[in-house]
N, C-alpha and C. Protein backbone atom coordinates (compact mmCIF):
# COMPACT_ATOMS: atom_id res chain seq x y z
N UNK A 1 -75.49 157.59 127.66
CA UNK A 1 -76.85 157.55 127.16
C UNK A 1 -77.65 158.69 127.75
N UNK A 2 -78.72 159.08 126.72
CA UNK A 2 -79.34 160.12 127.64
C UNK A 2 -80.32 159.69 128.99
N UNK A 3 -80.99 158.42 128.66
CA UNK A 3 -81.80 158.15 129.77
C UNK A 3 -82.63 156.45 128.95
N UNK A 4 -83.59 156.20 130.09
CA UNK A 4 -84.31 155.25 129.96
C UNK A 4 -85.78 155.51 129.14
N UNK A 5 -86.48 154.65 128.68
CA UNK A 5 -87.92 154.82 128.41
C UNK A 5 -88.51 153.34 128.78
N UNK A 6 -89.22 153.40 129.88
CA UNK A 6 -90.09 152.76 130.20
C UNK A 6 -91.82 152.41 129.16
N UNK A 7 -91.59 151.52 128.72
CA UNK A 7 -93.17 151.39 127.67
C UNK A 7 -93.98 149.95 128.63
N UNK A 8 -95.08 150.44 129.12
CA UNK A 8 -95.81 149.17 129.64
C UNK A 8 -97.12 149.01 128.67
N UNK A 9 -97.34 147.83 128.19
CA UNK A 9 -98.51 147.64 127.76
C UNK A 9 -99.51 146.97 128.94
N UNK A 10 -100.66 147.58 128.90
CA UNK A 10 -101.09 146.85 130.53
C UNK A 10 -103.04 146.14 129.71
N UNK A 11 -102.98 145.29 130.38
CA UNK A 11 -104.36 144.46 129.66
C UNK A 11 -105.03 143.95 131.09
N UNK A 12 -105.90 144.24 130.88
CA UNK A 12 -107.33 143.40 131.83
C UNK A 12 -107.55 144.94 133.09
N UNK A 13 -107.00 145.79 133.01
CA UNK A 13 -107.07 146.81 133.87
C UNK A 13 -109.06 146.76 134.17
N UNK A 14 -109.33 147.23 135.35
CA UNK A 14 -109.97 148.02 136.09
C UNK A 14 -110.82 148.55 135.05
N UNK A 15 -111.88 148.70 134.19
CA UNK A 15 -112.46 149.40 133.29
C UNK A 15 -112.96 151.43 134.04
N UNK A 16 -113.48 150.76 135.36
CA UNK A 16 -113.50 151.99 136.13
C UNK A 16 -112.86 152.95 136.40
N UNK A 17 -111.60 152.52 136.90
CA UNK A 17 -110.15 153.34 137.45
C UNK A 17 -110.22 153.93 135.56
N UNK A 18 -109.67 153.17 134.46
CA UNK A 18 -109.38 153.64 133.57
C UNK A 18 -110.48 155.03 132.97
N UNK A 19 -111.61 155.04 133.27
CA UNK A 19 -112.53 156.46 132.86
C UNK A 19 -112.55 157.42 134.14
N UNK A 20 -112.08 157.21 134.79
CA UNK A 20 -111.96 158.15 135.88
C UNK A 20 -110.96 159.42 136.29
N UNK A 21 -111.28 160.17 135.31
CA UNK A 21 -110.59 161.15 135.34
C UNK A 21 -109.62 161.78 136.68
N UNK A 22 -110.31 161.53 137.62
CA UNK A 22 -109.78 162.49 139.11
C UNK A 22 -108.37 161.02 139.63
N UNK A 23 -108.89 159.80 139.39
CA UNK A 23 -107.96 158.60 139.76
C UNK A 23 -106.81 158.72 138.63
N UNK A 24 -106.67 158.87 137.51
CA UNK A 24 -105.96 158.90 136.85
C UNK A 24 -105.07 160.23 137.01
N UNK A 25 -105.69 161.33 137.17
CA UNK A 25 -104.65 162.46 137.88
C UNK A 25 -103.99 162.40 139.30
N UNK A 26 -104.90 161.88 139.94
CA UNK A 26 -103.81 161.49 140.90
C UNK A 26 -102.91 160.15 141.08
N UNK A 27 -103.42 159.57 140.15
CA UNK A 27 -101.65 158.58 139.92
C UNK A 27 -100.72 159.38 139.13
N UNK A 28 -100.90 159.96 138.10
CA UNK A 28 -99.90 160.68 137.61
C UNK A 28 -99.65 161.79 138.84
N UNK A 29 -99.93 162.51 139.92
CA UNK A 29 -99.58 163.11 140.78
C UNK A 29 -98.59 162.29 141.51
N UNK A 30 -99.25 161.20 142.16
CA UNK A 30 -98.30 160.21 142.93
C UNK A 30 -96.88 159.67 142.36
N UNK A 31 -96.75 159.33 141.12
CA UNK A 31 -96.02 158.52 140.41
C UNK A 31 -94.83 158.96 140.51
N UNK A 32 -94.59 160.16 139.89
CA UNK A 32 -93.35 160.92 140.31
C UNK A 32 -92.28 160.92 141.06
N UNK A 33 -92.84 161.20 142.73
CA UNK A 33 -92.29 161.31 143.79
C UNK A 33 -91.99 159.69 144.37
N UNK A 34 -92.99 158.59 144.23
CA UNK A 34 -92.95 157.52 144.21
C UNK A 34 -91.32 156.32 143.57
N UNK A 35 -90.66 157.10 142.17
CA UNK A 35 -89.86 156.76 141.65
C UNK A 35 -88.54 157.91 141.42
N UNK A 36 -88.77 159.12 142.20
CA UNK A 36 -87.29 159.69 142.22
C UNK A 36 -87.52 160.76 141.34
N UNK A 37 -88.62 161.15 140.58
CA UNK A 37 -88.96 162.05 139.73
C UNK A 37 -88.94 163.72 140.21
N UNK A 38 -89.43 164.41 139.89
CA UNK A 38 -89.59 165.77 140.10
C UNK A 38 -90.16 166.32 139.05
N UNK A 39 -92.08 166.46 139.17
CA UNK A 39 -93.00 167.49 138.33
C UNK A 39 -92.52 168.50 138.41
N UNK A 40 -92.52 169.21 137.13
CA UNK A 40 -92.55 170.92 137.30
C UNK A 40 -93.86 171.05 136.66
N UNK A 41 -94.97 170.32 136.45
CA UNK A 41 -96.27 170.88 135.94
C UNK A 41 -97.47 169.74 136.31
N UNK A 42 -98.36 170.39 136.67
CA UNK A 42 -99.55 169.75 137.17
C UNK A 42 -100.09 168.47 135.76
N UNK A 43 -100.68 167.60 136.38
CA UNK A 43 -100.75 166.75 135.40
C UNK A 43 -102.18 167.31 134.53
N UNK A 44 -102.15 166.83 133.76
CA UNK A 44 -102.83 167.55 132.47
C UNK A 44 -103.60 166.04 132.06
N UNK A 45 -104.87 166.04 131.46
CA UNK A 45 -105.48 165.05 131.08
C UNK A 45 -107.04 165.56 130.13
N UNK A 46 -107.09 164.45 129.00
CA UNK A 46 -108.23 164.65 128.12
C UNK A 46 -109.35 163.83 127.84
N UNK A 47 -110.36 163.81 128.22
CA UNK A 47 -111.53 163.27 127.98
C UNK A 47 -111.86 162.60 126.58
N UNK A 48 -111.52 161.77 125.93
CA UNK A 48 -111.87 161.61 124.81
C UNK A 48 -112.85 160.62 124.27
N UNK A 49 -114.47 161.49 123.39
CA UNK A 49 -114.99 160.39 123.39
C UNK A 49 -115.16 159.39 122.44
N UNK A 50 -114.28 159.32 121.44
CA UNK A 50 -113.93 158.44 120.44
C UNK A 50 -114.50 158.27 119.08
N UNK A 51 -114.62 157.70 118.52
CA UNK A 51 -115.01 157.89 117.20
C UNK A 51 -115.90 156.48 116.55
N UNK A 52 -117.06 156.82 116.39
CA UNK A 52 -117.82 155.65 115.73
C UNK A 52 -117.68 154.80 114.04
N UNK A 53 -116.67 155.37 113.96
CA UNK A 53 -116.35 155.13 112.84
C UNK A 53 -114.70 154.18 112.86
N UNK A 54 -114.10 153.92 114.25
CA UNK A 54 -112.77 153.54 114.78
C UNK A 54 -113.14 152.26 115.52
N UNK A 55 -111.99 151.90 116.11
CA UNK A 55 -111.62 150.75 117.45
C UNK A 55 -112.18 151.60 118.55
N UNK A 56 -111.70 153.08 118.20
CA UNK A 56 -110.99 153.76 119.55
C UNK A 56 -112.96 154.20 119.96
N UNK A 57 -112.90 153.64 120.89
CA UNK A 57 -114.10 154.04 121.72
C UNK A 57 -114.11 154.87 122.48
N UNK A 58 -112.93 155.75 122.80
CA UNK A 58 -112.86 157.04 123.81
C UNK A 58 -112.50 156.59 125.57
N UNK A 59 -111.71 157.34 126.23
CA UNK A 59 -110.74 157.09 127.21
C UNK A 59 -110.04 158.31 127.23
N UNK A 60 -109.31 158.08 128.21
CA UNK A 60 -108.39 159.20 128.73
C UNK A 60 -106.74 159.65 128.43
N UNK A 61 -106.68 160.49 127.98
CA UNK A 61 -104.76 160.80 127.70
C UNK A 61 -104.53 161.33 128.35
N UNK A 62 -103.72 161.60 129.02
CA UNK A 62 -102.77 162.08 130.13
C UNK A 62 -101.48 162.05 130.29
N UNK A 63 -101.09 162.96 131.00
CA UNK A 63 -99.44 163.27 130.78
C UNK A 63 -99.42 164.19 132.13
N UNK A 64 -97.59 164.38 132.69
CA UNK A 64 -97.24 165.33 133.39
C UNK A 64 -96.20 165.52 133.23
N UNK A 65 -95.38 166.59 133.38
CA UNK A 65 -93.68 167.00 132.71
C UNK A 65 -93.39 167.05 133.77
N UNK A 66 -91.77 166.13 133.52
CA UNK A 66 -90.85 166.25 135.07
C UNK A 66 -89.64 166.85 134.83
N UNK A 67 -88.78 167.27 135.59
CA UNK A 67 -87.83 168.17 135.19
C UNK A 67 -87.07 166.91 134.75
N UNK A 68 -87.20 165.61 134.42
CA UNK A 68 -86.50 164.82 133.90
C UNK A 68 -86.60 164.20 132.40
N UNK A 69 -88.14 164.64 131.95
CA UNK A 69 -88.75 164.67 131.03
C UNK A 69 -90.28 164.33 130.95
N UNK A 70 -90.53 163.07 131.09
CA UNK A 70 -92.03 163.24 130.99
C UNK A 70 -93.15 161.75 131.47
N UNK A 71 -94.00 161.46 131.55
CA UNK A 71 -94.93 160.60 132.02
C UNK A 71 -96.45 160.60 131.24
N UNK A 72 -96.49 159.34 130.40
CA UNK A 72 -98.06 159.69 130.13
C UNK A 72 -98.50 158.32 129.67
N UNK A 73 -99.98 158.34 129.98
CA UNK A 73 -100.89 157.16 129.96
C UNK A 73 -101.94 157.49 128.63
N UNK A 74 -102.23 156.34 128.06
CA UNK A 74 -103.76 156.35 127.26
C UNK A 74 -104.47 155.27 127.86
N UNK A 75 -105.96 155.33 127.95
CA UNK A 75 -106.22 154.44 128.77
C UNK A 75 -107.89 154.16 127.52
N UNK A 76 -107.79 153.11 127.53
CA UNK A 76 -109.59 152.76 126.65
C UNK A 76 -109.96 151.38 127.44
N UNK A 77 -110.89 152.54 128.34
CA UNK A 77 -111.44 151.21 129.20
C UNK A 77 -112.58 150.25 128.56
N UNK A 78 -113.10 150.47 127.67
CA UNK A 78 -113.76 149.13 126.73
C UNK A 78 -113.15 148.57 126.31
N UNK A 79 -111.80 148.21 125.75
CA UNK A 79 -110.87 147.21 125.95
C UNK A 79 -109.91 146.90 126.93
N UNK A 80 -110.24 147.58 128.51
CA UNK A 80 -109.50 147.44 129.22
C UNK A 80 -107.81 147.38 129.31
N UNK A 81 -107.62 148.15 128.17
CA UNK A 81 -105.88 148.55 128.01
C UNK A 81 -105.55 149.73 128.19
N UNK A 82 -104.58 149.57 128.71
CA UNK A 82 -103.91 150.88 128.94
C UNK A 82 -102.18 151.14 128.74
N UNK A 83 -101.77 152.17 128.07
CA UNK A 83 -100.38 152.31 127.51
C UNK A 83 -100.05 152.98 128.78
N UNK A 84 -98.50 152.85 128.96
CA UNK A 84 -97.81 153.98 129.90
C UNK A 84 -96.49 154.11 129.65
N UNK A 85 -96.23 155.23 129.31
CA UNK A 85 -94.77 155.82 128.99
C UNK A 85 -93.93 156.74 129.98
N UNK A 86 -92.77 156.21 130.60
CA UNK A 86 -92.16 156.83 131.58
C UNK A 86 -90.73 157.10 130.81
N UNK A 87 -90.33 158.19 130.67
CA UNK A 87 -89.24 158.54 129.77
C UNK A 87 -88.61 159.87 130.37
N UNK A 88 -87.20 159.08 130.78
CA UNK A 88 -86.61 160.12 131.87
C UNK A 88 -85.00 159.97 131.90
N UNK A 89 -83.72 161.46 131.73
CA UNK A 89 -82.87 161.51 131.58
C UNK A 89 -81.99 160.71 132.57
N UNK A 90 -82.45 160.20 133.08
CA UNK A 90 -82.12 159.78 134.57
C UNK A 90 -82.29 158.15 134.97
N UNK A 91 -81.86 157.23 135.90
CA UNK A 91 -81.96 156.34 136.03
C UNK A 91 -83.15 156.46 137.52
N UNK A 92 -84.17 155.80 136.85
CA UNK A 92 -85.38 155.68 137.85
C UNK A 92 -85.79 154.59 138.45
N UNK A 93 -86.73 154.40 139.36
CA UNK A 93 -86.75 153.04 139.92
C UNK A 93 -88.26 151.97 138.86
N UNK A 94 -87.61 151.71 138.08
CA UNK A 94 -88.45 151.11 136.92
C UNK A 94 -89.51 149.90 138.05
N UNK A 95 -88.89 149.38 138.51
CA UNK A 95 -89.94 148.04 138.73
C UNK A 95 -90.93 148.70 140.29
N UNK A 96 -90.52 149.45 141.20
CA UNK A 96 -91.45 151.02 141.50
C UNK A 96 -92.75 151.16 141.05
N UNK A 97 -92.39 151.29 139.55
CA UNK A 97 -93.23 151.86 139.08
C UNK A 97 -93.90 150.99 137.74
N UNK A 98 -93.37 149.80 137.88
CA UNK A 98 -94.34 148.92 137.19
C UNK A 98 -95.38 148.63 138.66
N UNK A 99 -95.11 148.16 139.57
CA UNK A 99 -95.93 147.60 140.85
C UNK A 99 -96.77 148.61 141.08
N UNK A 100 -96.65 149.77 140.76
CA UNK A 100 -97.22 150.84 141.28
C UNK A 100 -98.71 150.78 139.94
N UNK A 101 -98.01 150.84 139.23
CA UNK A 101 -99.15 150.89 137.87
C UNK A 101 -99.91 149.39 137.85
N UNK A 102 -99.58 148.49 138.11
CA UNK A 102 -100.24 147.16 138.23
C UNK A 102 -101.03 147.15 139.00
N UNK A 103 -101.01 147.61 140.56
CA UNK A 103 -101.85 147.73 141.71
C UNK A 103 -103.11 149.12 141.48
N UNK A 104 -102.63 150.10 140.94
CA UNK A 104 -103.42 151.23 140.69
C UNK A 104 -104.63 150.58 139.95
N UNK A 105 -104.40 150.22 138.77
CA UNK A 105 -105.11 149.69 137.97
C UNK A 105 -105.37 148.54 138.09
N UNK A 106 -105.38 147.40 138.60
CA UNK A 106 -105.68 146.07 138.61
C UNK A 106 -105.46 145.09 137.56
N UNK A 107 -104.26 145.61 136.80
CA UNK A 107 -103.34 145.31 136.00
C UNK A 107 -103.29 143.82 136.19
N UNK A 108 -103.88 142.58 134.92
CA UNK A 108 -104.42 141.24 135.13
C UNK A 108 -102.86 140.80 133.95
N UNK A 109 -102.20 141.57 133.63
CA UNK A 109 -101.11 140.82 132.15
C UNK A 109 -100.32 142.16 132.15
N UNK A 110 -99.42 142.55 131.71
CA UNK A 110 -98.80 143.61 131.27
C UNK A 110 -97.27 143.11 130.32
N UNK A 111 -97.25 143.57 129.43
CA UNK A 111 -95.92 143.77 128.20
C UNK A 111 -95.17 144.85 128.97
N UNK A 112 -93.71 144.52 129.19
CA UNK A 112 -92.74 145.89 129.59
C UNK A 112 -91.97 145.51 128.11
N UNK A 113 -91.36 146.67 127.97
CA UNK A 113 -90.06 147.26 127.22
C UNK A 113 -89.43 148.22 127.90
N UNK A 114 -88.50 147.84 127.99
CA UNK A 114 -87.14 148.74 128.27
C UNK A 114 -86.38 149.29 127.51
N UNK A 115 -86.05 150.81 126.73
CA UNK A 115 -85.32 151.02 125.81
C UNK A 115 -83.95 152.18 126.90
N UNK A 116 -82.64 151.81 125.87
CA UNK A 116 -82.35 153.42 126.63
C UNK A 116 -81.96 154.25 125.70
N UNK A 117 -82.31 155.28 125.77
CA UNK A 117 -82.22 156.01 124.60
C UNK A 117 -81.52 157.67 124.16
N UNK A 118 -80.51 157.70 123.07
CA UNK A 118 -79.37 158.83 122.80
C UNK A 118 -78.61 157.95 123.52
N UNK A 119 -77.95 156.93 123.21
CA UNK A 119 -77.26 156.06 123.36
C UNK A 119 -75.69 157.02 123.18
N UNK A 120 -75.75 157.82 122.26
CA UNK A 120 -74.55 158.64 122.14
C UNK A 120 -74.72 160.00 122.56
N UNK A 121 -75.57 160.01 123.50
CA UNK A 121 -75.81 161.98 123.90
C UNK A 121 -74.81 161.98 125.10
N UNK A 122 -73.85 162.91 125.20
CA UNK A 122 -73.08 162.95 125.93
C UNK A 122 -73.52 163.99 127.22
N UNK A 123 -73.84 163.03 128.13
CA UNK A 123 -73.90 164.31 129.60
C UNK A 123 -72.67 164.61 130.01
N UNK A 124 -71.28 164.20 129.59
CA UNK A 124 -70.28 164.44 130.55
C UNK A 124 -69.59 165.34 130.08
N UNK A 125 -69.27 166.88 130.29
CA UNK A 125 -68.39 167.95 129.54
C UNK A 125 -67.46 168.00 129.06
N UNK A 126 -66.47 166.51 129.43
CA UNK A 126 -65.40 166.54 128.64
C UNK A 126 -65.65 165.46 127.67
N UNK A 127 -67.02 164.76 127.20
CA UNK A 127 -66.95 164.11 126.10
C UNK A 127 -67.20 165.03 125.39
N UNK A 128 -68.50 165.93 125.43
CA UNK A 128 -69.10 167.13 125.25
C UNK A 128 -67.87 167.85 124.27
N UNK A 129 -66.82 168.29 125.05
CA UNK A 129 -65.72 168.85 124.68
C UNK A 129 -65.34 167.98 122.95
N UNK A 130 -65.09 166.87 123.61
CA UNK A 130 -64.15 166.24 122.34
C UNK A 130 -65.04 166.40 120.73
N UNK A 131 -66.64 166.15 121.04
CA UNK A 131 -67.26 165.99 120.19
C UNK A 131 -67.41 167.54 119.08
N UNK A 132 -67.56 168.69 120.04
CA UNK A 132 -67.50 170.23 119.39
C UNK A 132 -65.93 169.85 118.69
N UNK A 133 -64.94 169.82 119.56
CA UNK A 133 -63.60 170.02 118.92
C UNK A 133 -63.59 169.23 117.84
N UNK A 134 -64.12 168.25 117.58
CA UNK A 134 -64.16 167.45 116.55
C UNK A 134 -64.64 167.71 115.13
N UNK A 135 -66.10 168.38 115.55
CA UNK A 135 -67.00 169.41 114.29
C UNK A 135 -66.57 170.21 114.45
N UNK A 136 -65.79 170.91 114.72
CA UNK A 136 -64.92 172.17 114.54
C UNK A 136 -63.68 172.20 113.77
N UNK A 137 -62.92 170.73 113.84
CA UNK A 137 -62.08 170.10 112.69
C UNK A 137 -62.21 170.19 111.29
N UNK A 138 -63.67 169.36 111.26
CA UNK A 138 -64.55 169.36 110.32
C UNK A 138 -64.84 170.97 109.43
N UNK A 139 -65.05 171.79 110.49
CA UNK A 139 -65.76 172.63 109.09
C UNK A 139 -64.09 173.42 109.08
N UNK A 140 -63.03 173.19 109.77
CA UNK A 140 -62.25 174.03 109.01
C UNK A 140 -61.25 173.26 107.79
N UNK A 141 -61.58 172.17 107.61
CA UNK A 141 -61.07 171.52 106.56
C UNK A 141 -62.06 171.69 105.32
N UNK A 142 -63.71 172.02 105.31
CA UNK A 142 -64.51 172.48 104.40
C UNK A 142 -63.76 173.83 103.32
């Protein structure tokens, strides 16, 4: 498989923590190193102030790239929810980093999903191998 994806749905959060731009970059700073990760880019985050014409009342998106793949939150603190996506080639310390996101935020309920996903992506060079030799069968019988 290629890796895991962590999806938390988180409800009753902190309305504060969630508009707080500087708290929300530094959990995505912390998070990382916390679960075995490795940033190669500063976390990145957007102010958004929503649309009067929507649900979406405006909150924060955020993200940071790890050399494993990636990390990112939406957060709408007038409904006190917040999404978080941890999606990484690698086997990470998942429940880490649910406790970590529950306590940050004051996380009152949360939905996990666990997916793992490229269920058929081969990291190992000699599956790697079999699969080219295989489409290589293929197009010379075309």
């Amino acid at each position: 498989m290629f890796g895991p994806h962590l999806m938390l749905d988180c409800y009753g959060c902190d309305e504060n923590k969630l508009k707080d731009l500087e708290f929300v970059l530094k959990f995505l700073n912390d998070l990382p190193d916390l679960i075995g990760m490795h940033k190669i880019s500063e976390p990145q985050a957007i102010n958004y102030l929503g649309s009067p014409n929507s649900f979406d009342k405006g909150g924060i998106s955020a993200f940071v790239i790890i050399a494993e793949s990636h990390i990112s939150l939406h957060c709408f603190p007038y409904n006190k929810y917040m999404s978080v996506d941890i999606f990484s080639c690698k086997n990470f310390g998942i429940e880490k980093a649910i406790e970590f996101t529950v306590k940050s935020f004051n996380v009152k309920k949360f939905e996990k999903r666990l997916l793992y996903r490229g269920l058929e992506f081969p990291k190992e060079i000699s599956k790697t191998m079999k699969i080219v030799n295989r489409q290589r069968e293929k197009i010379k019988l075309v």
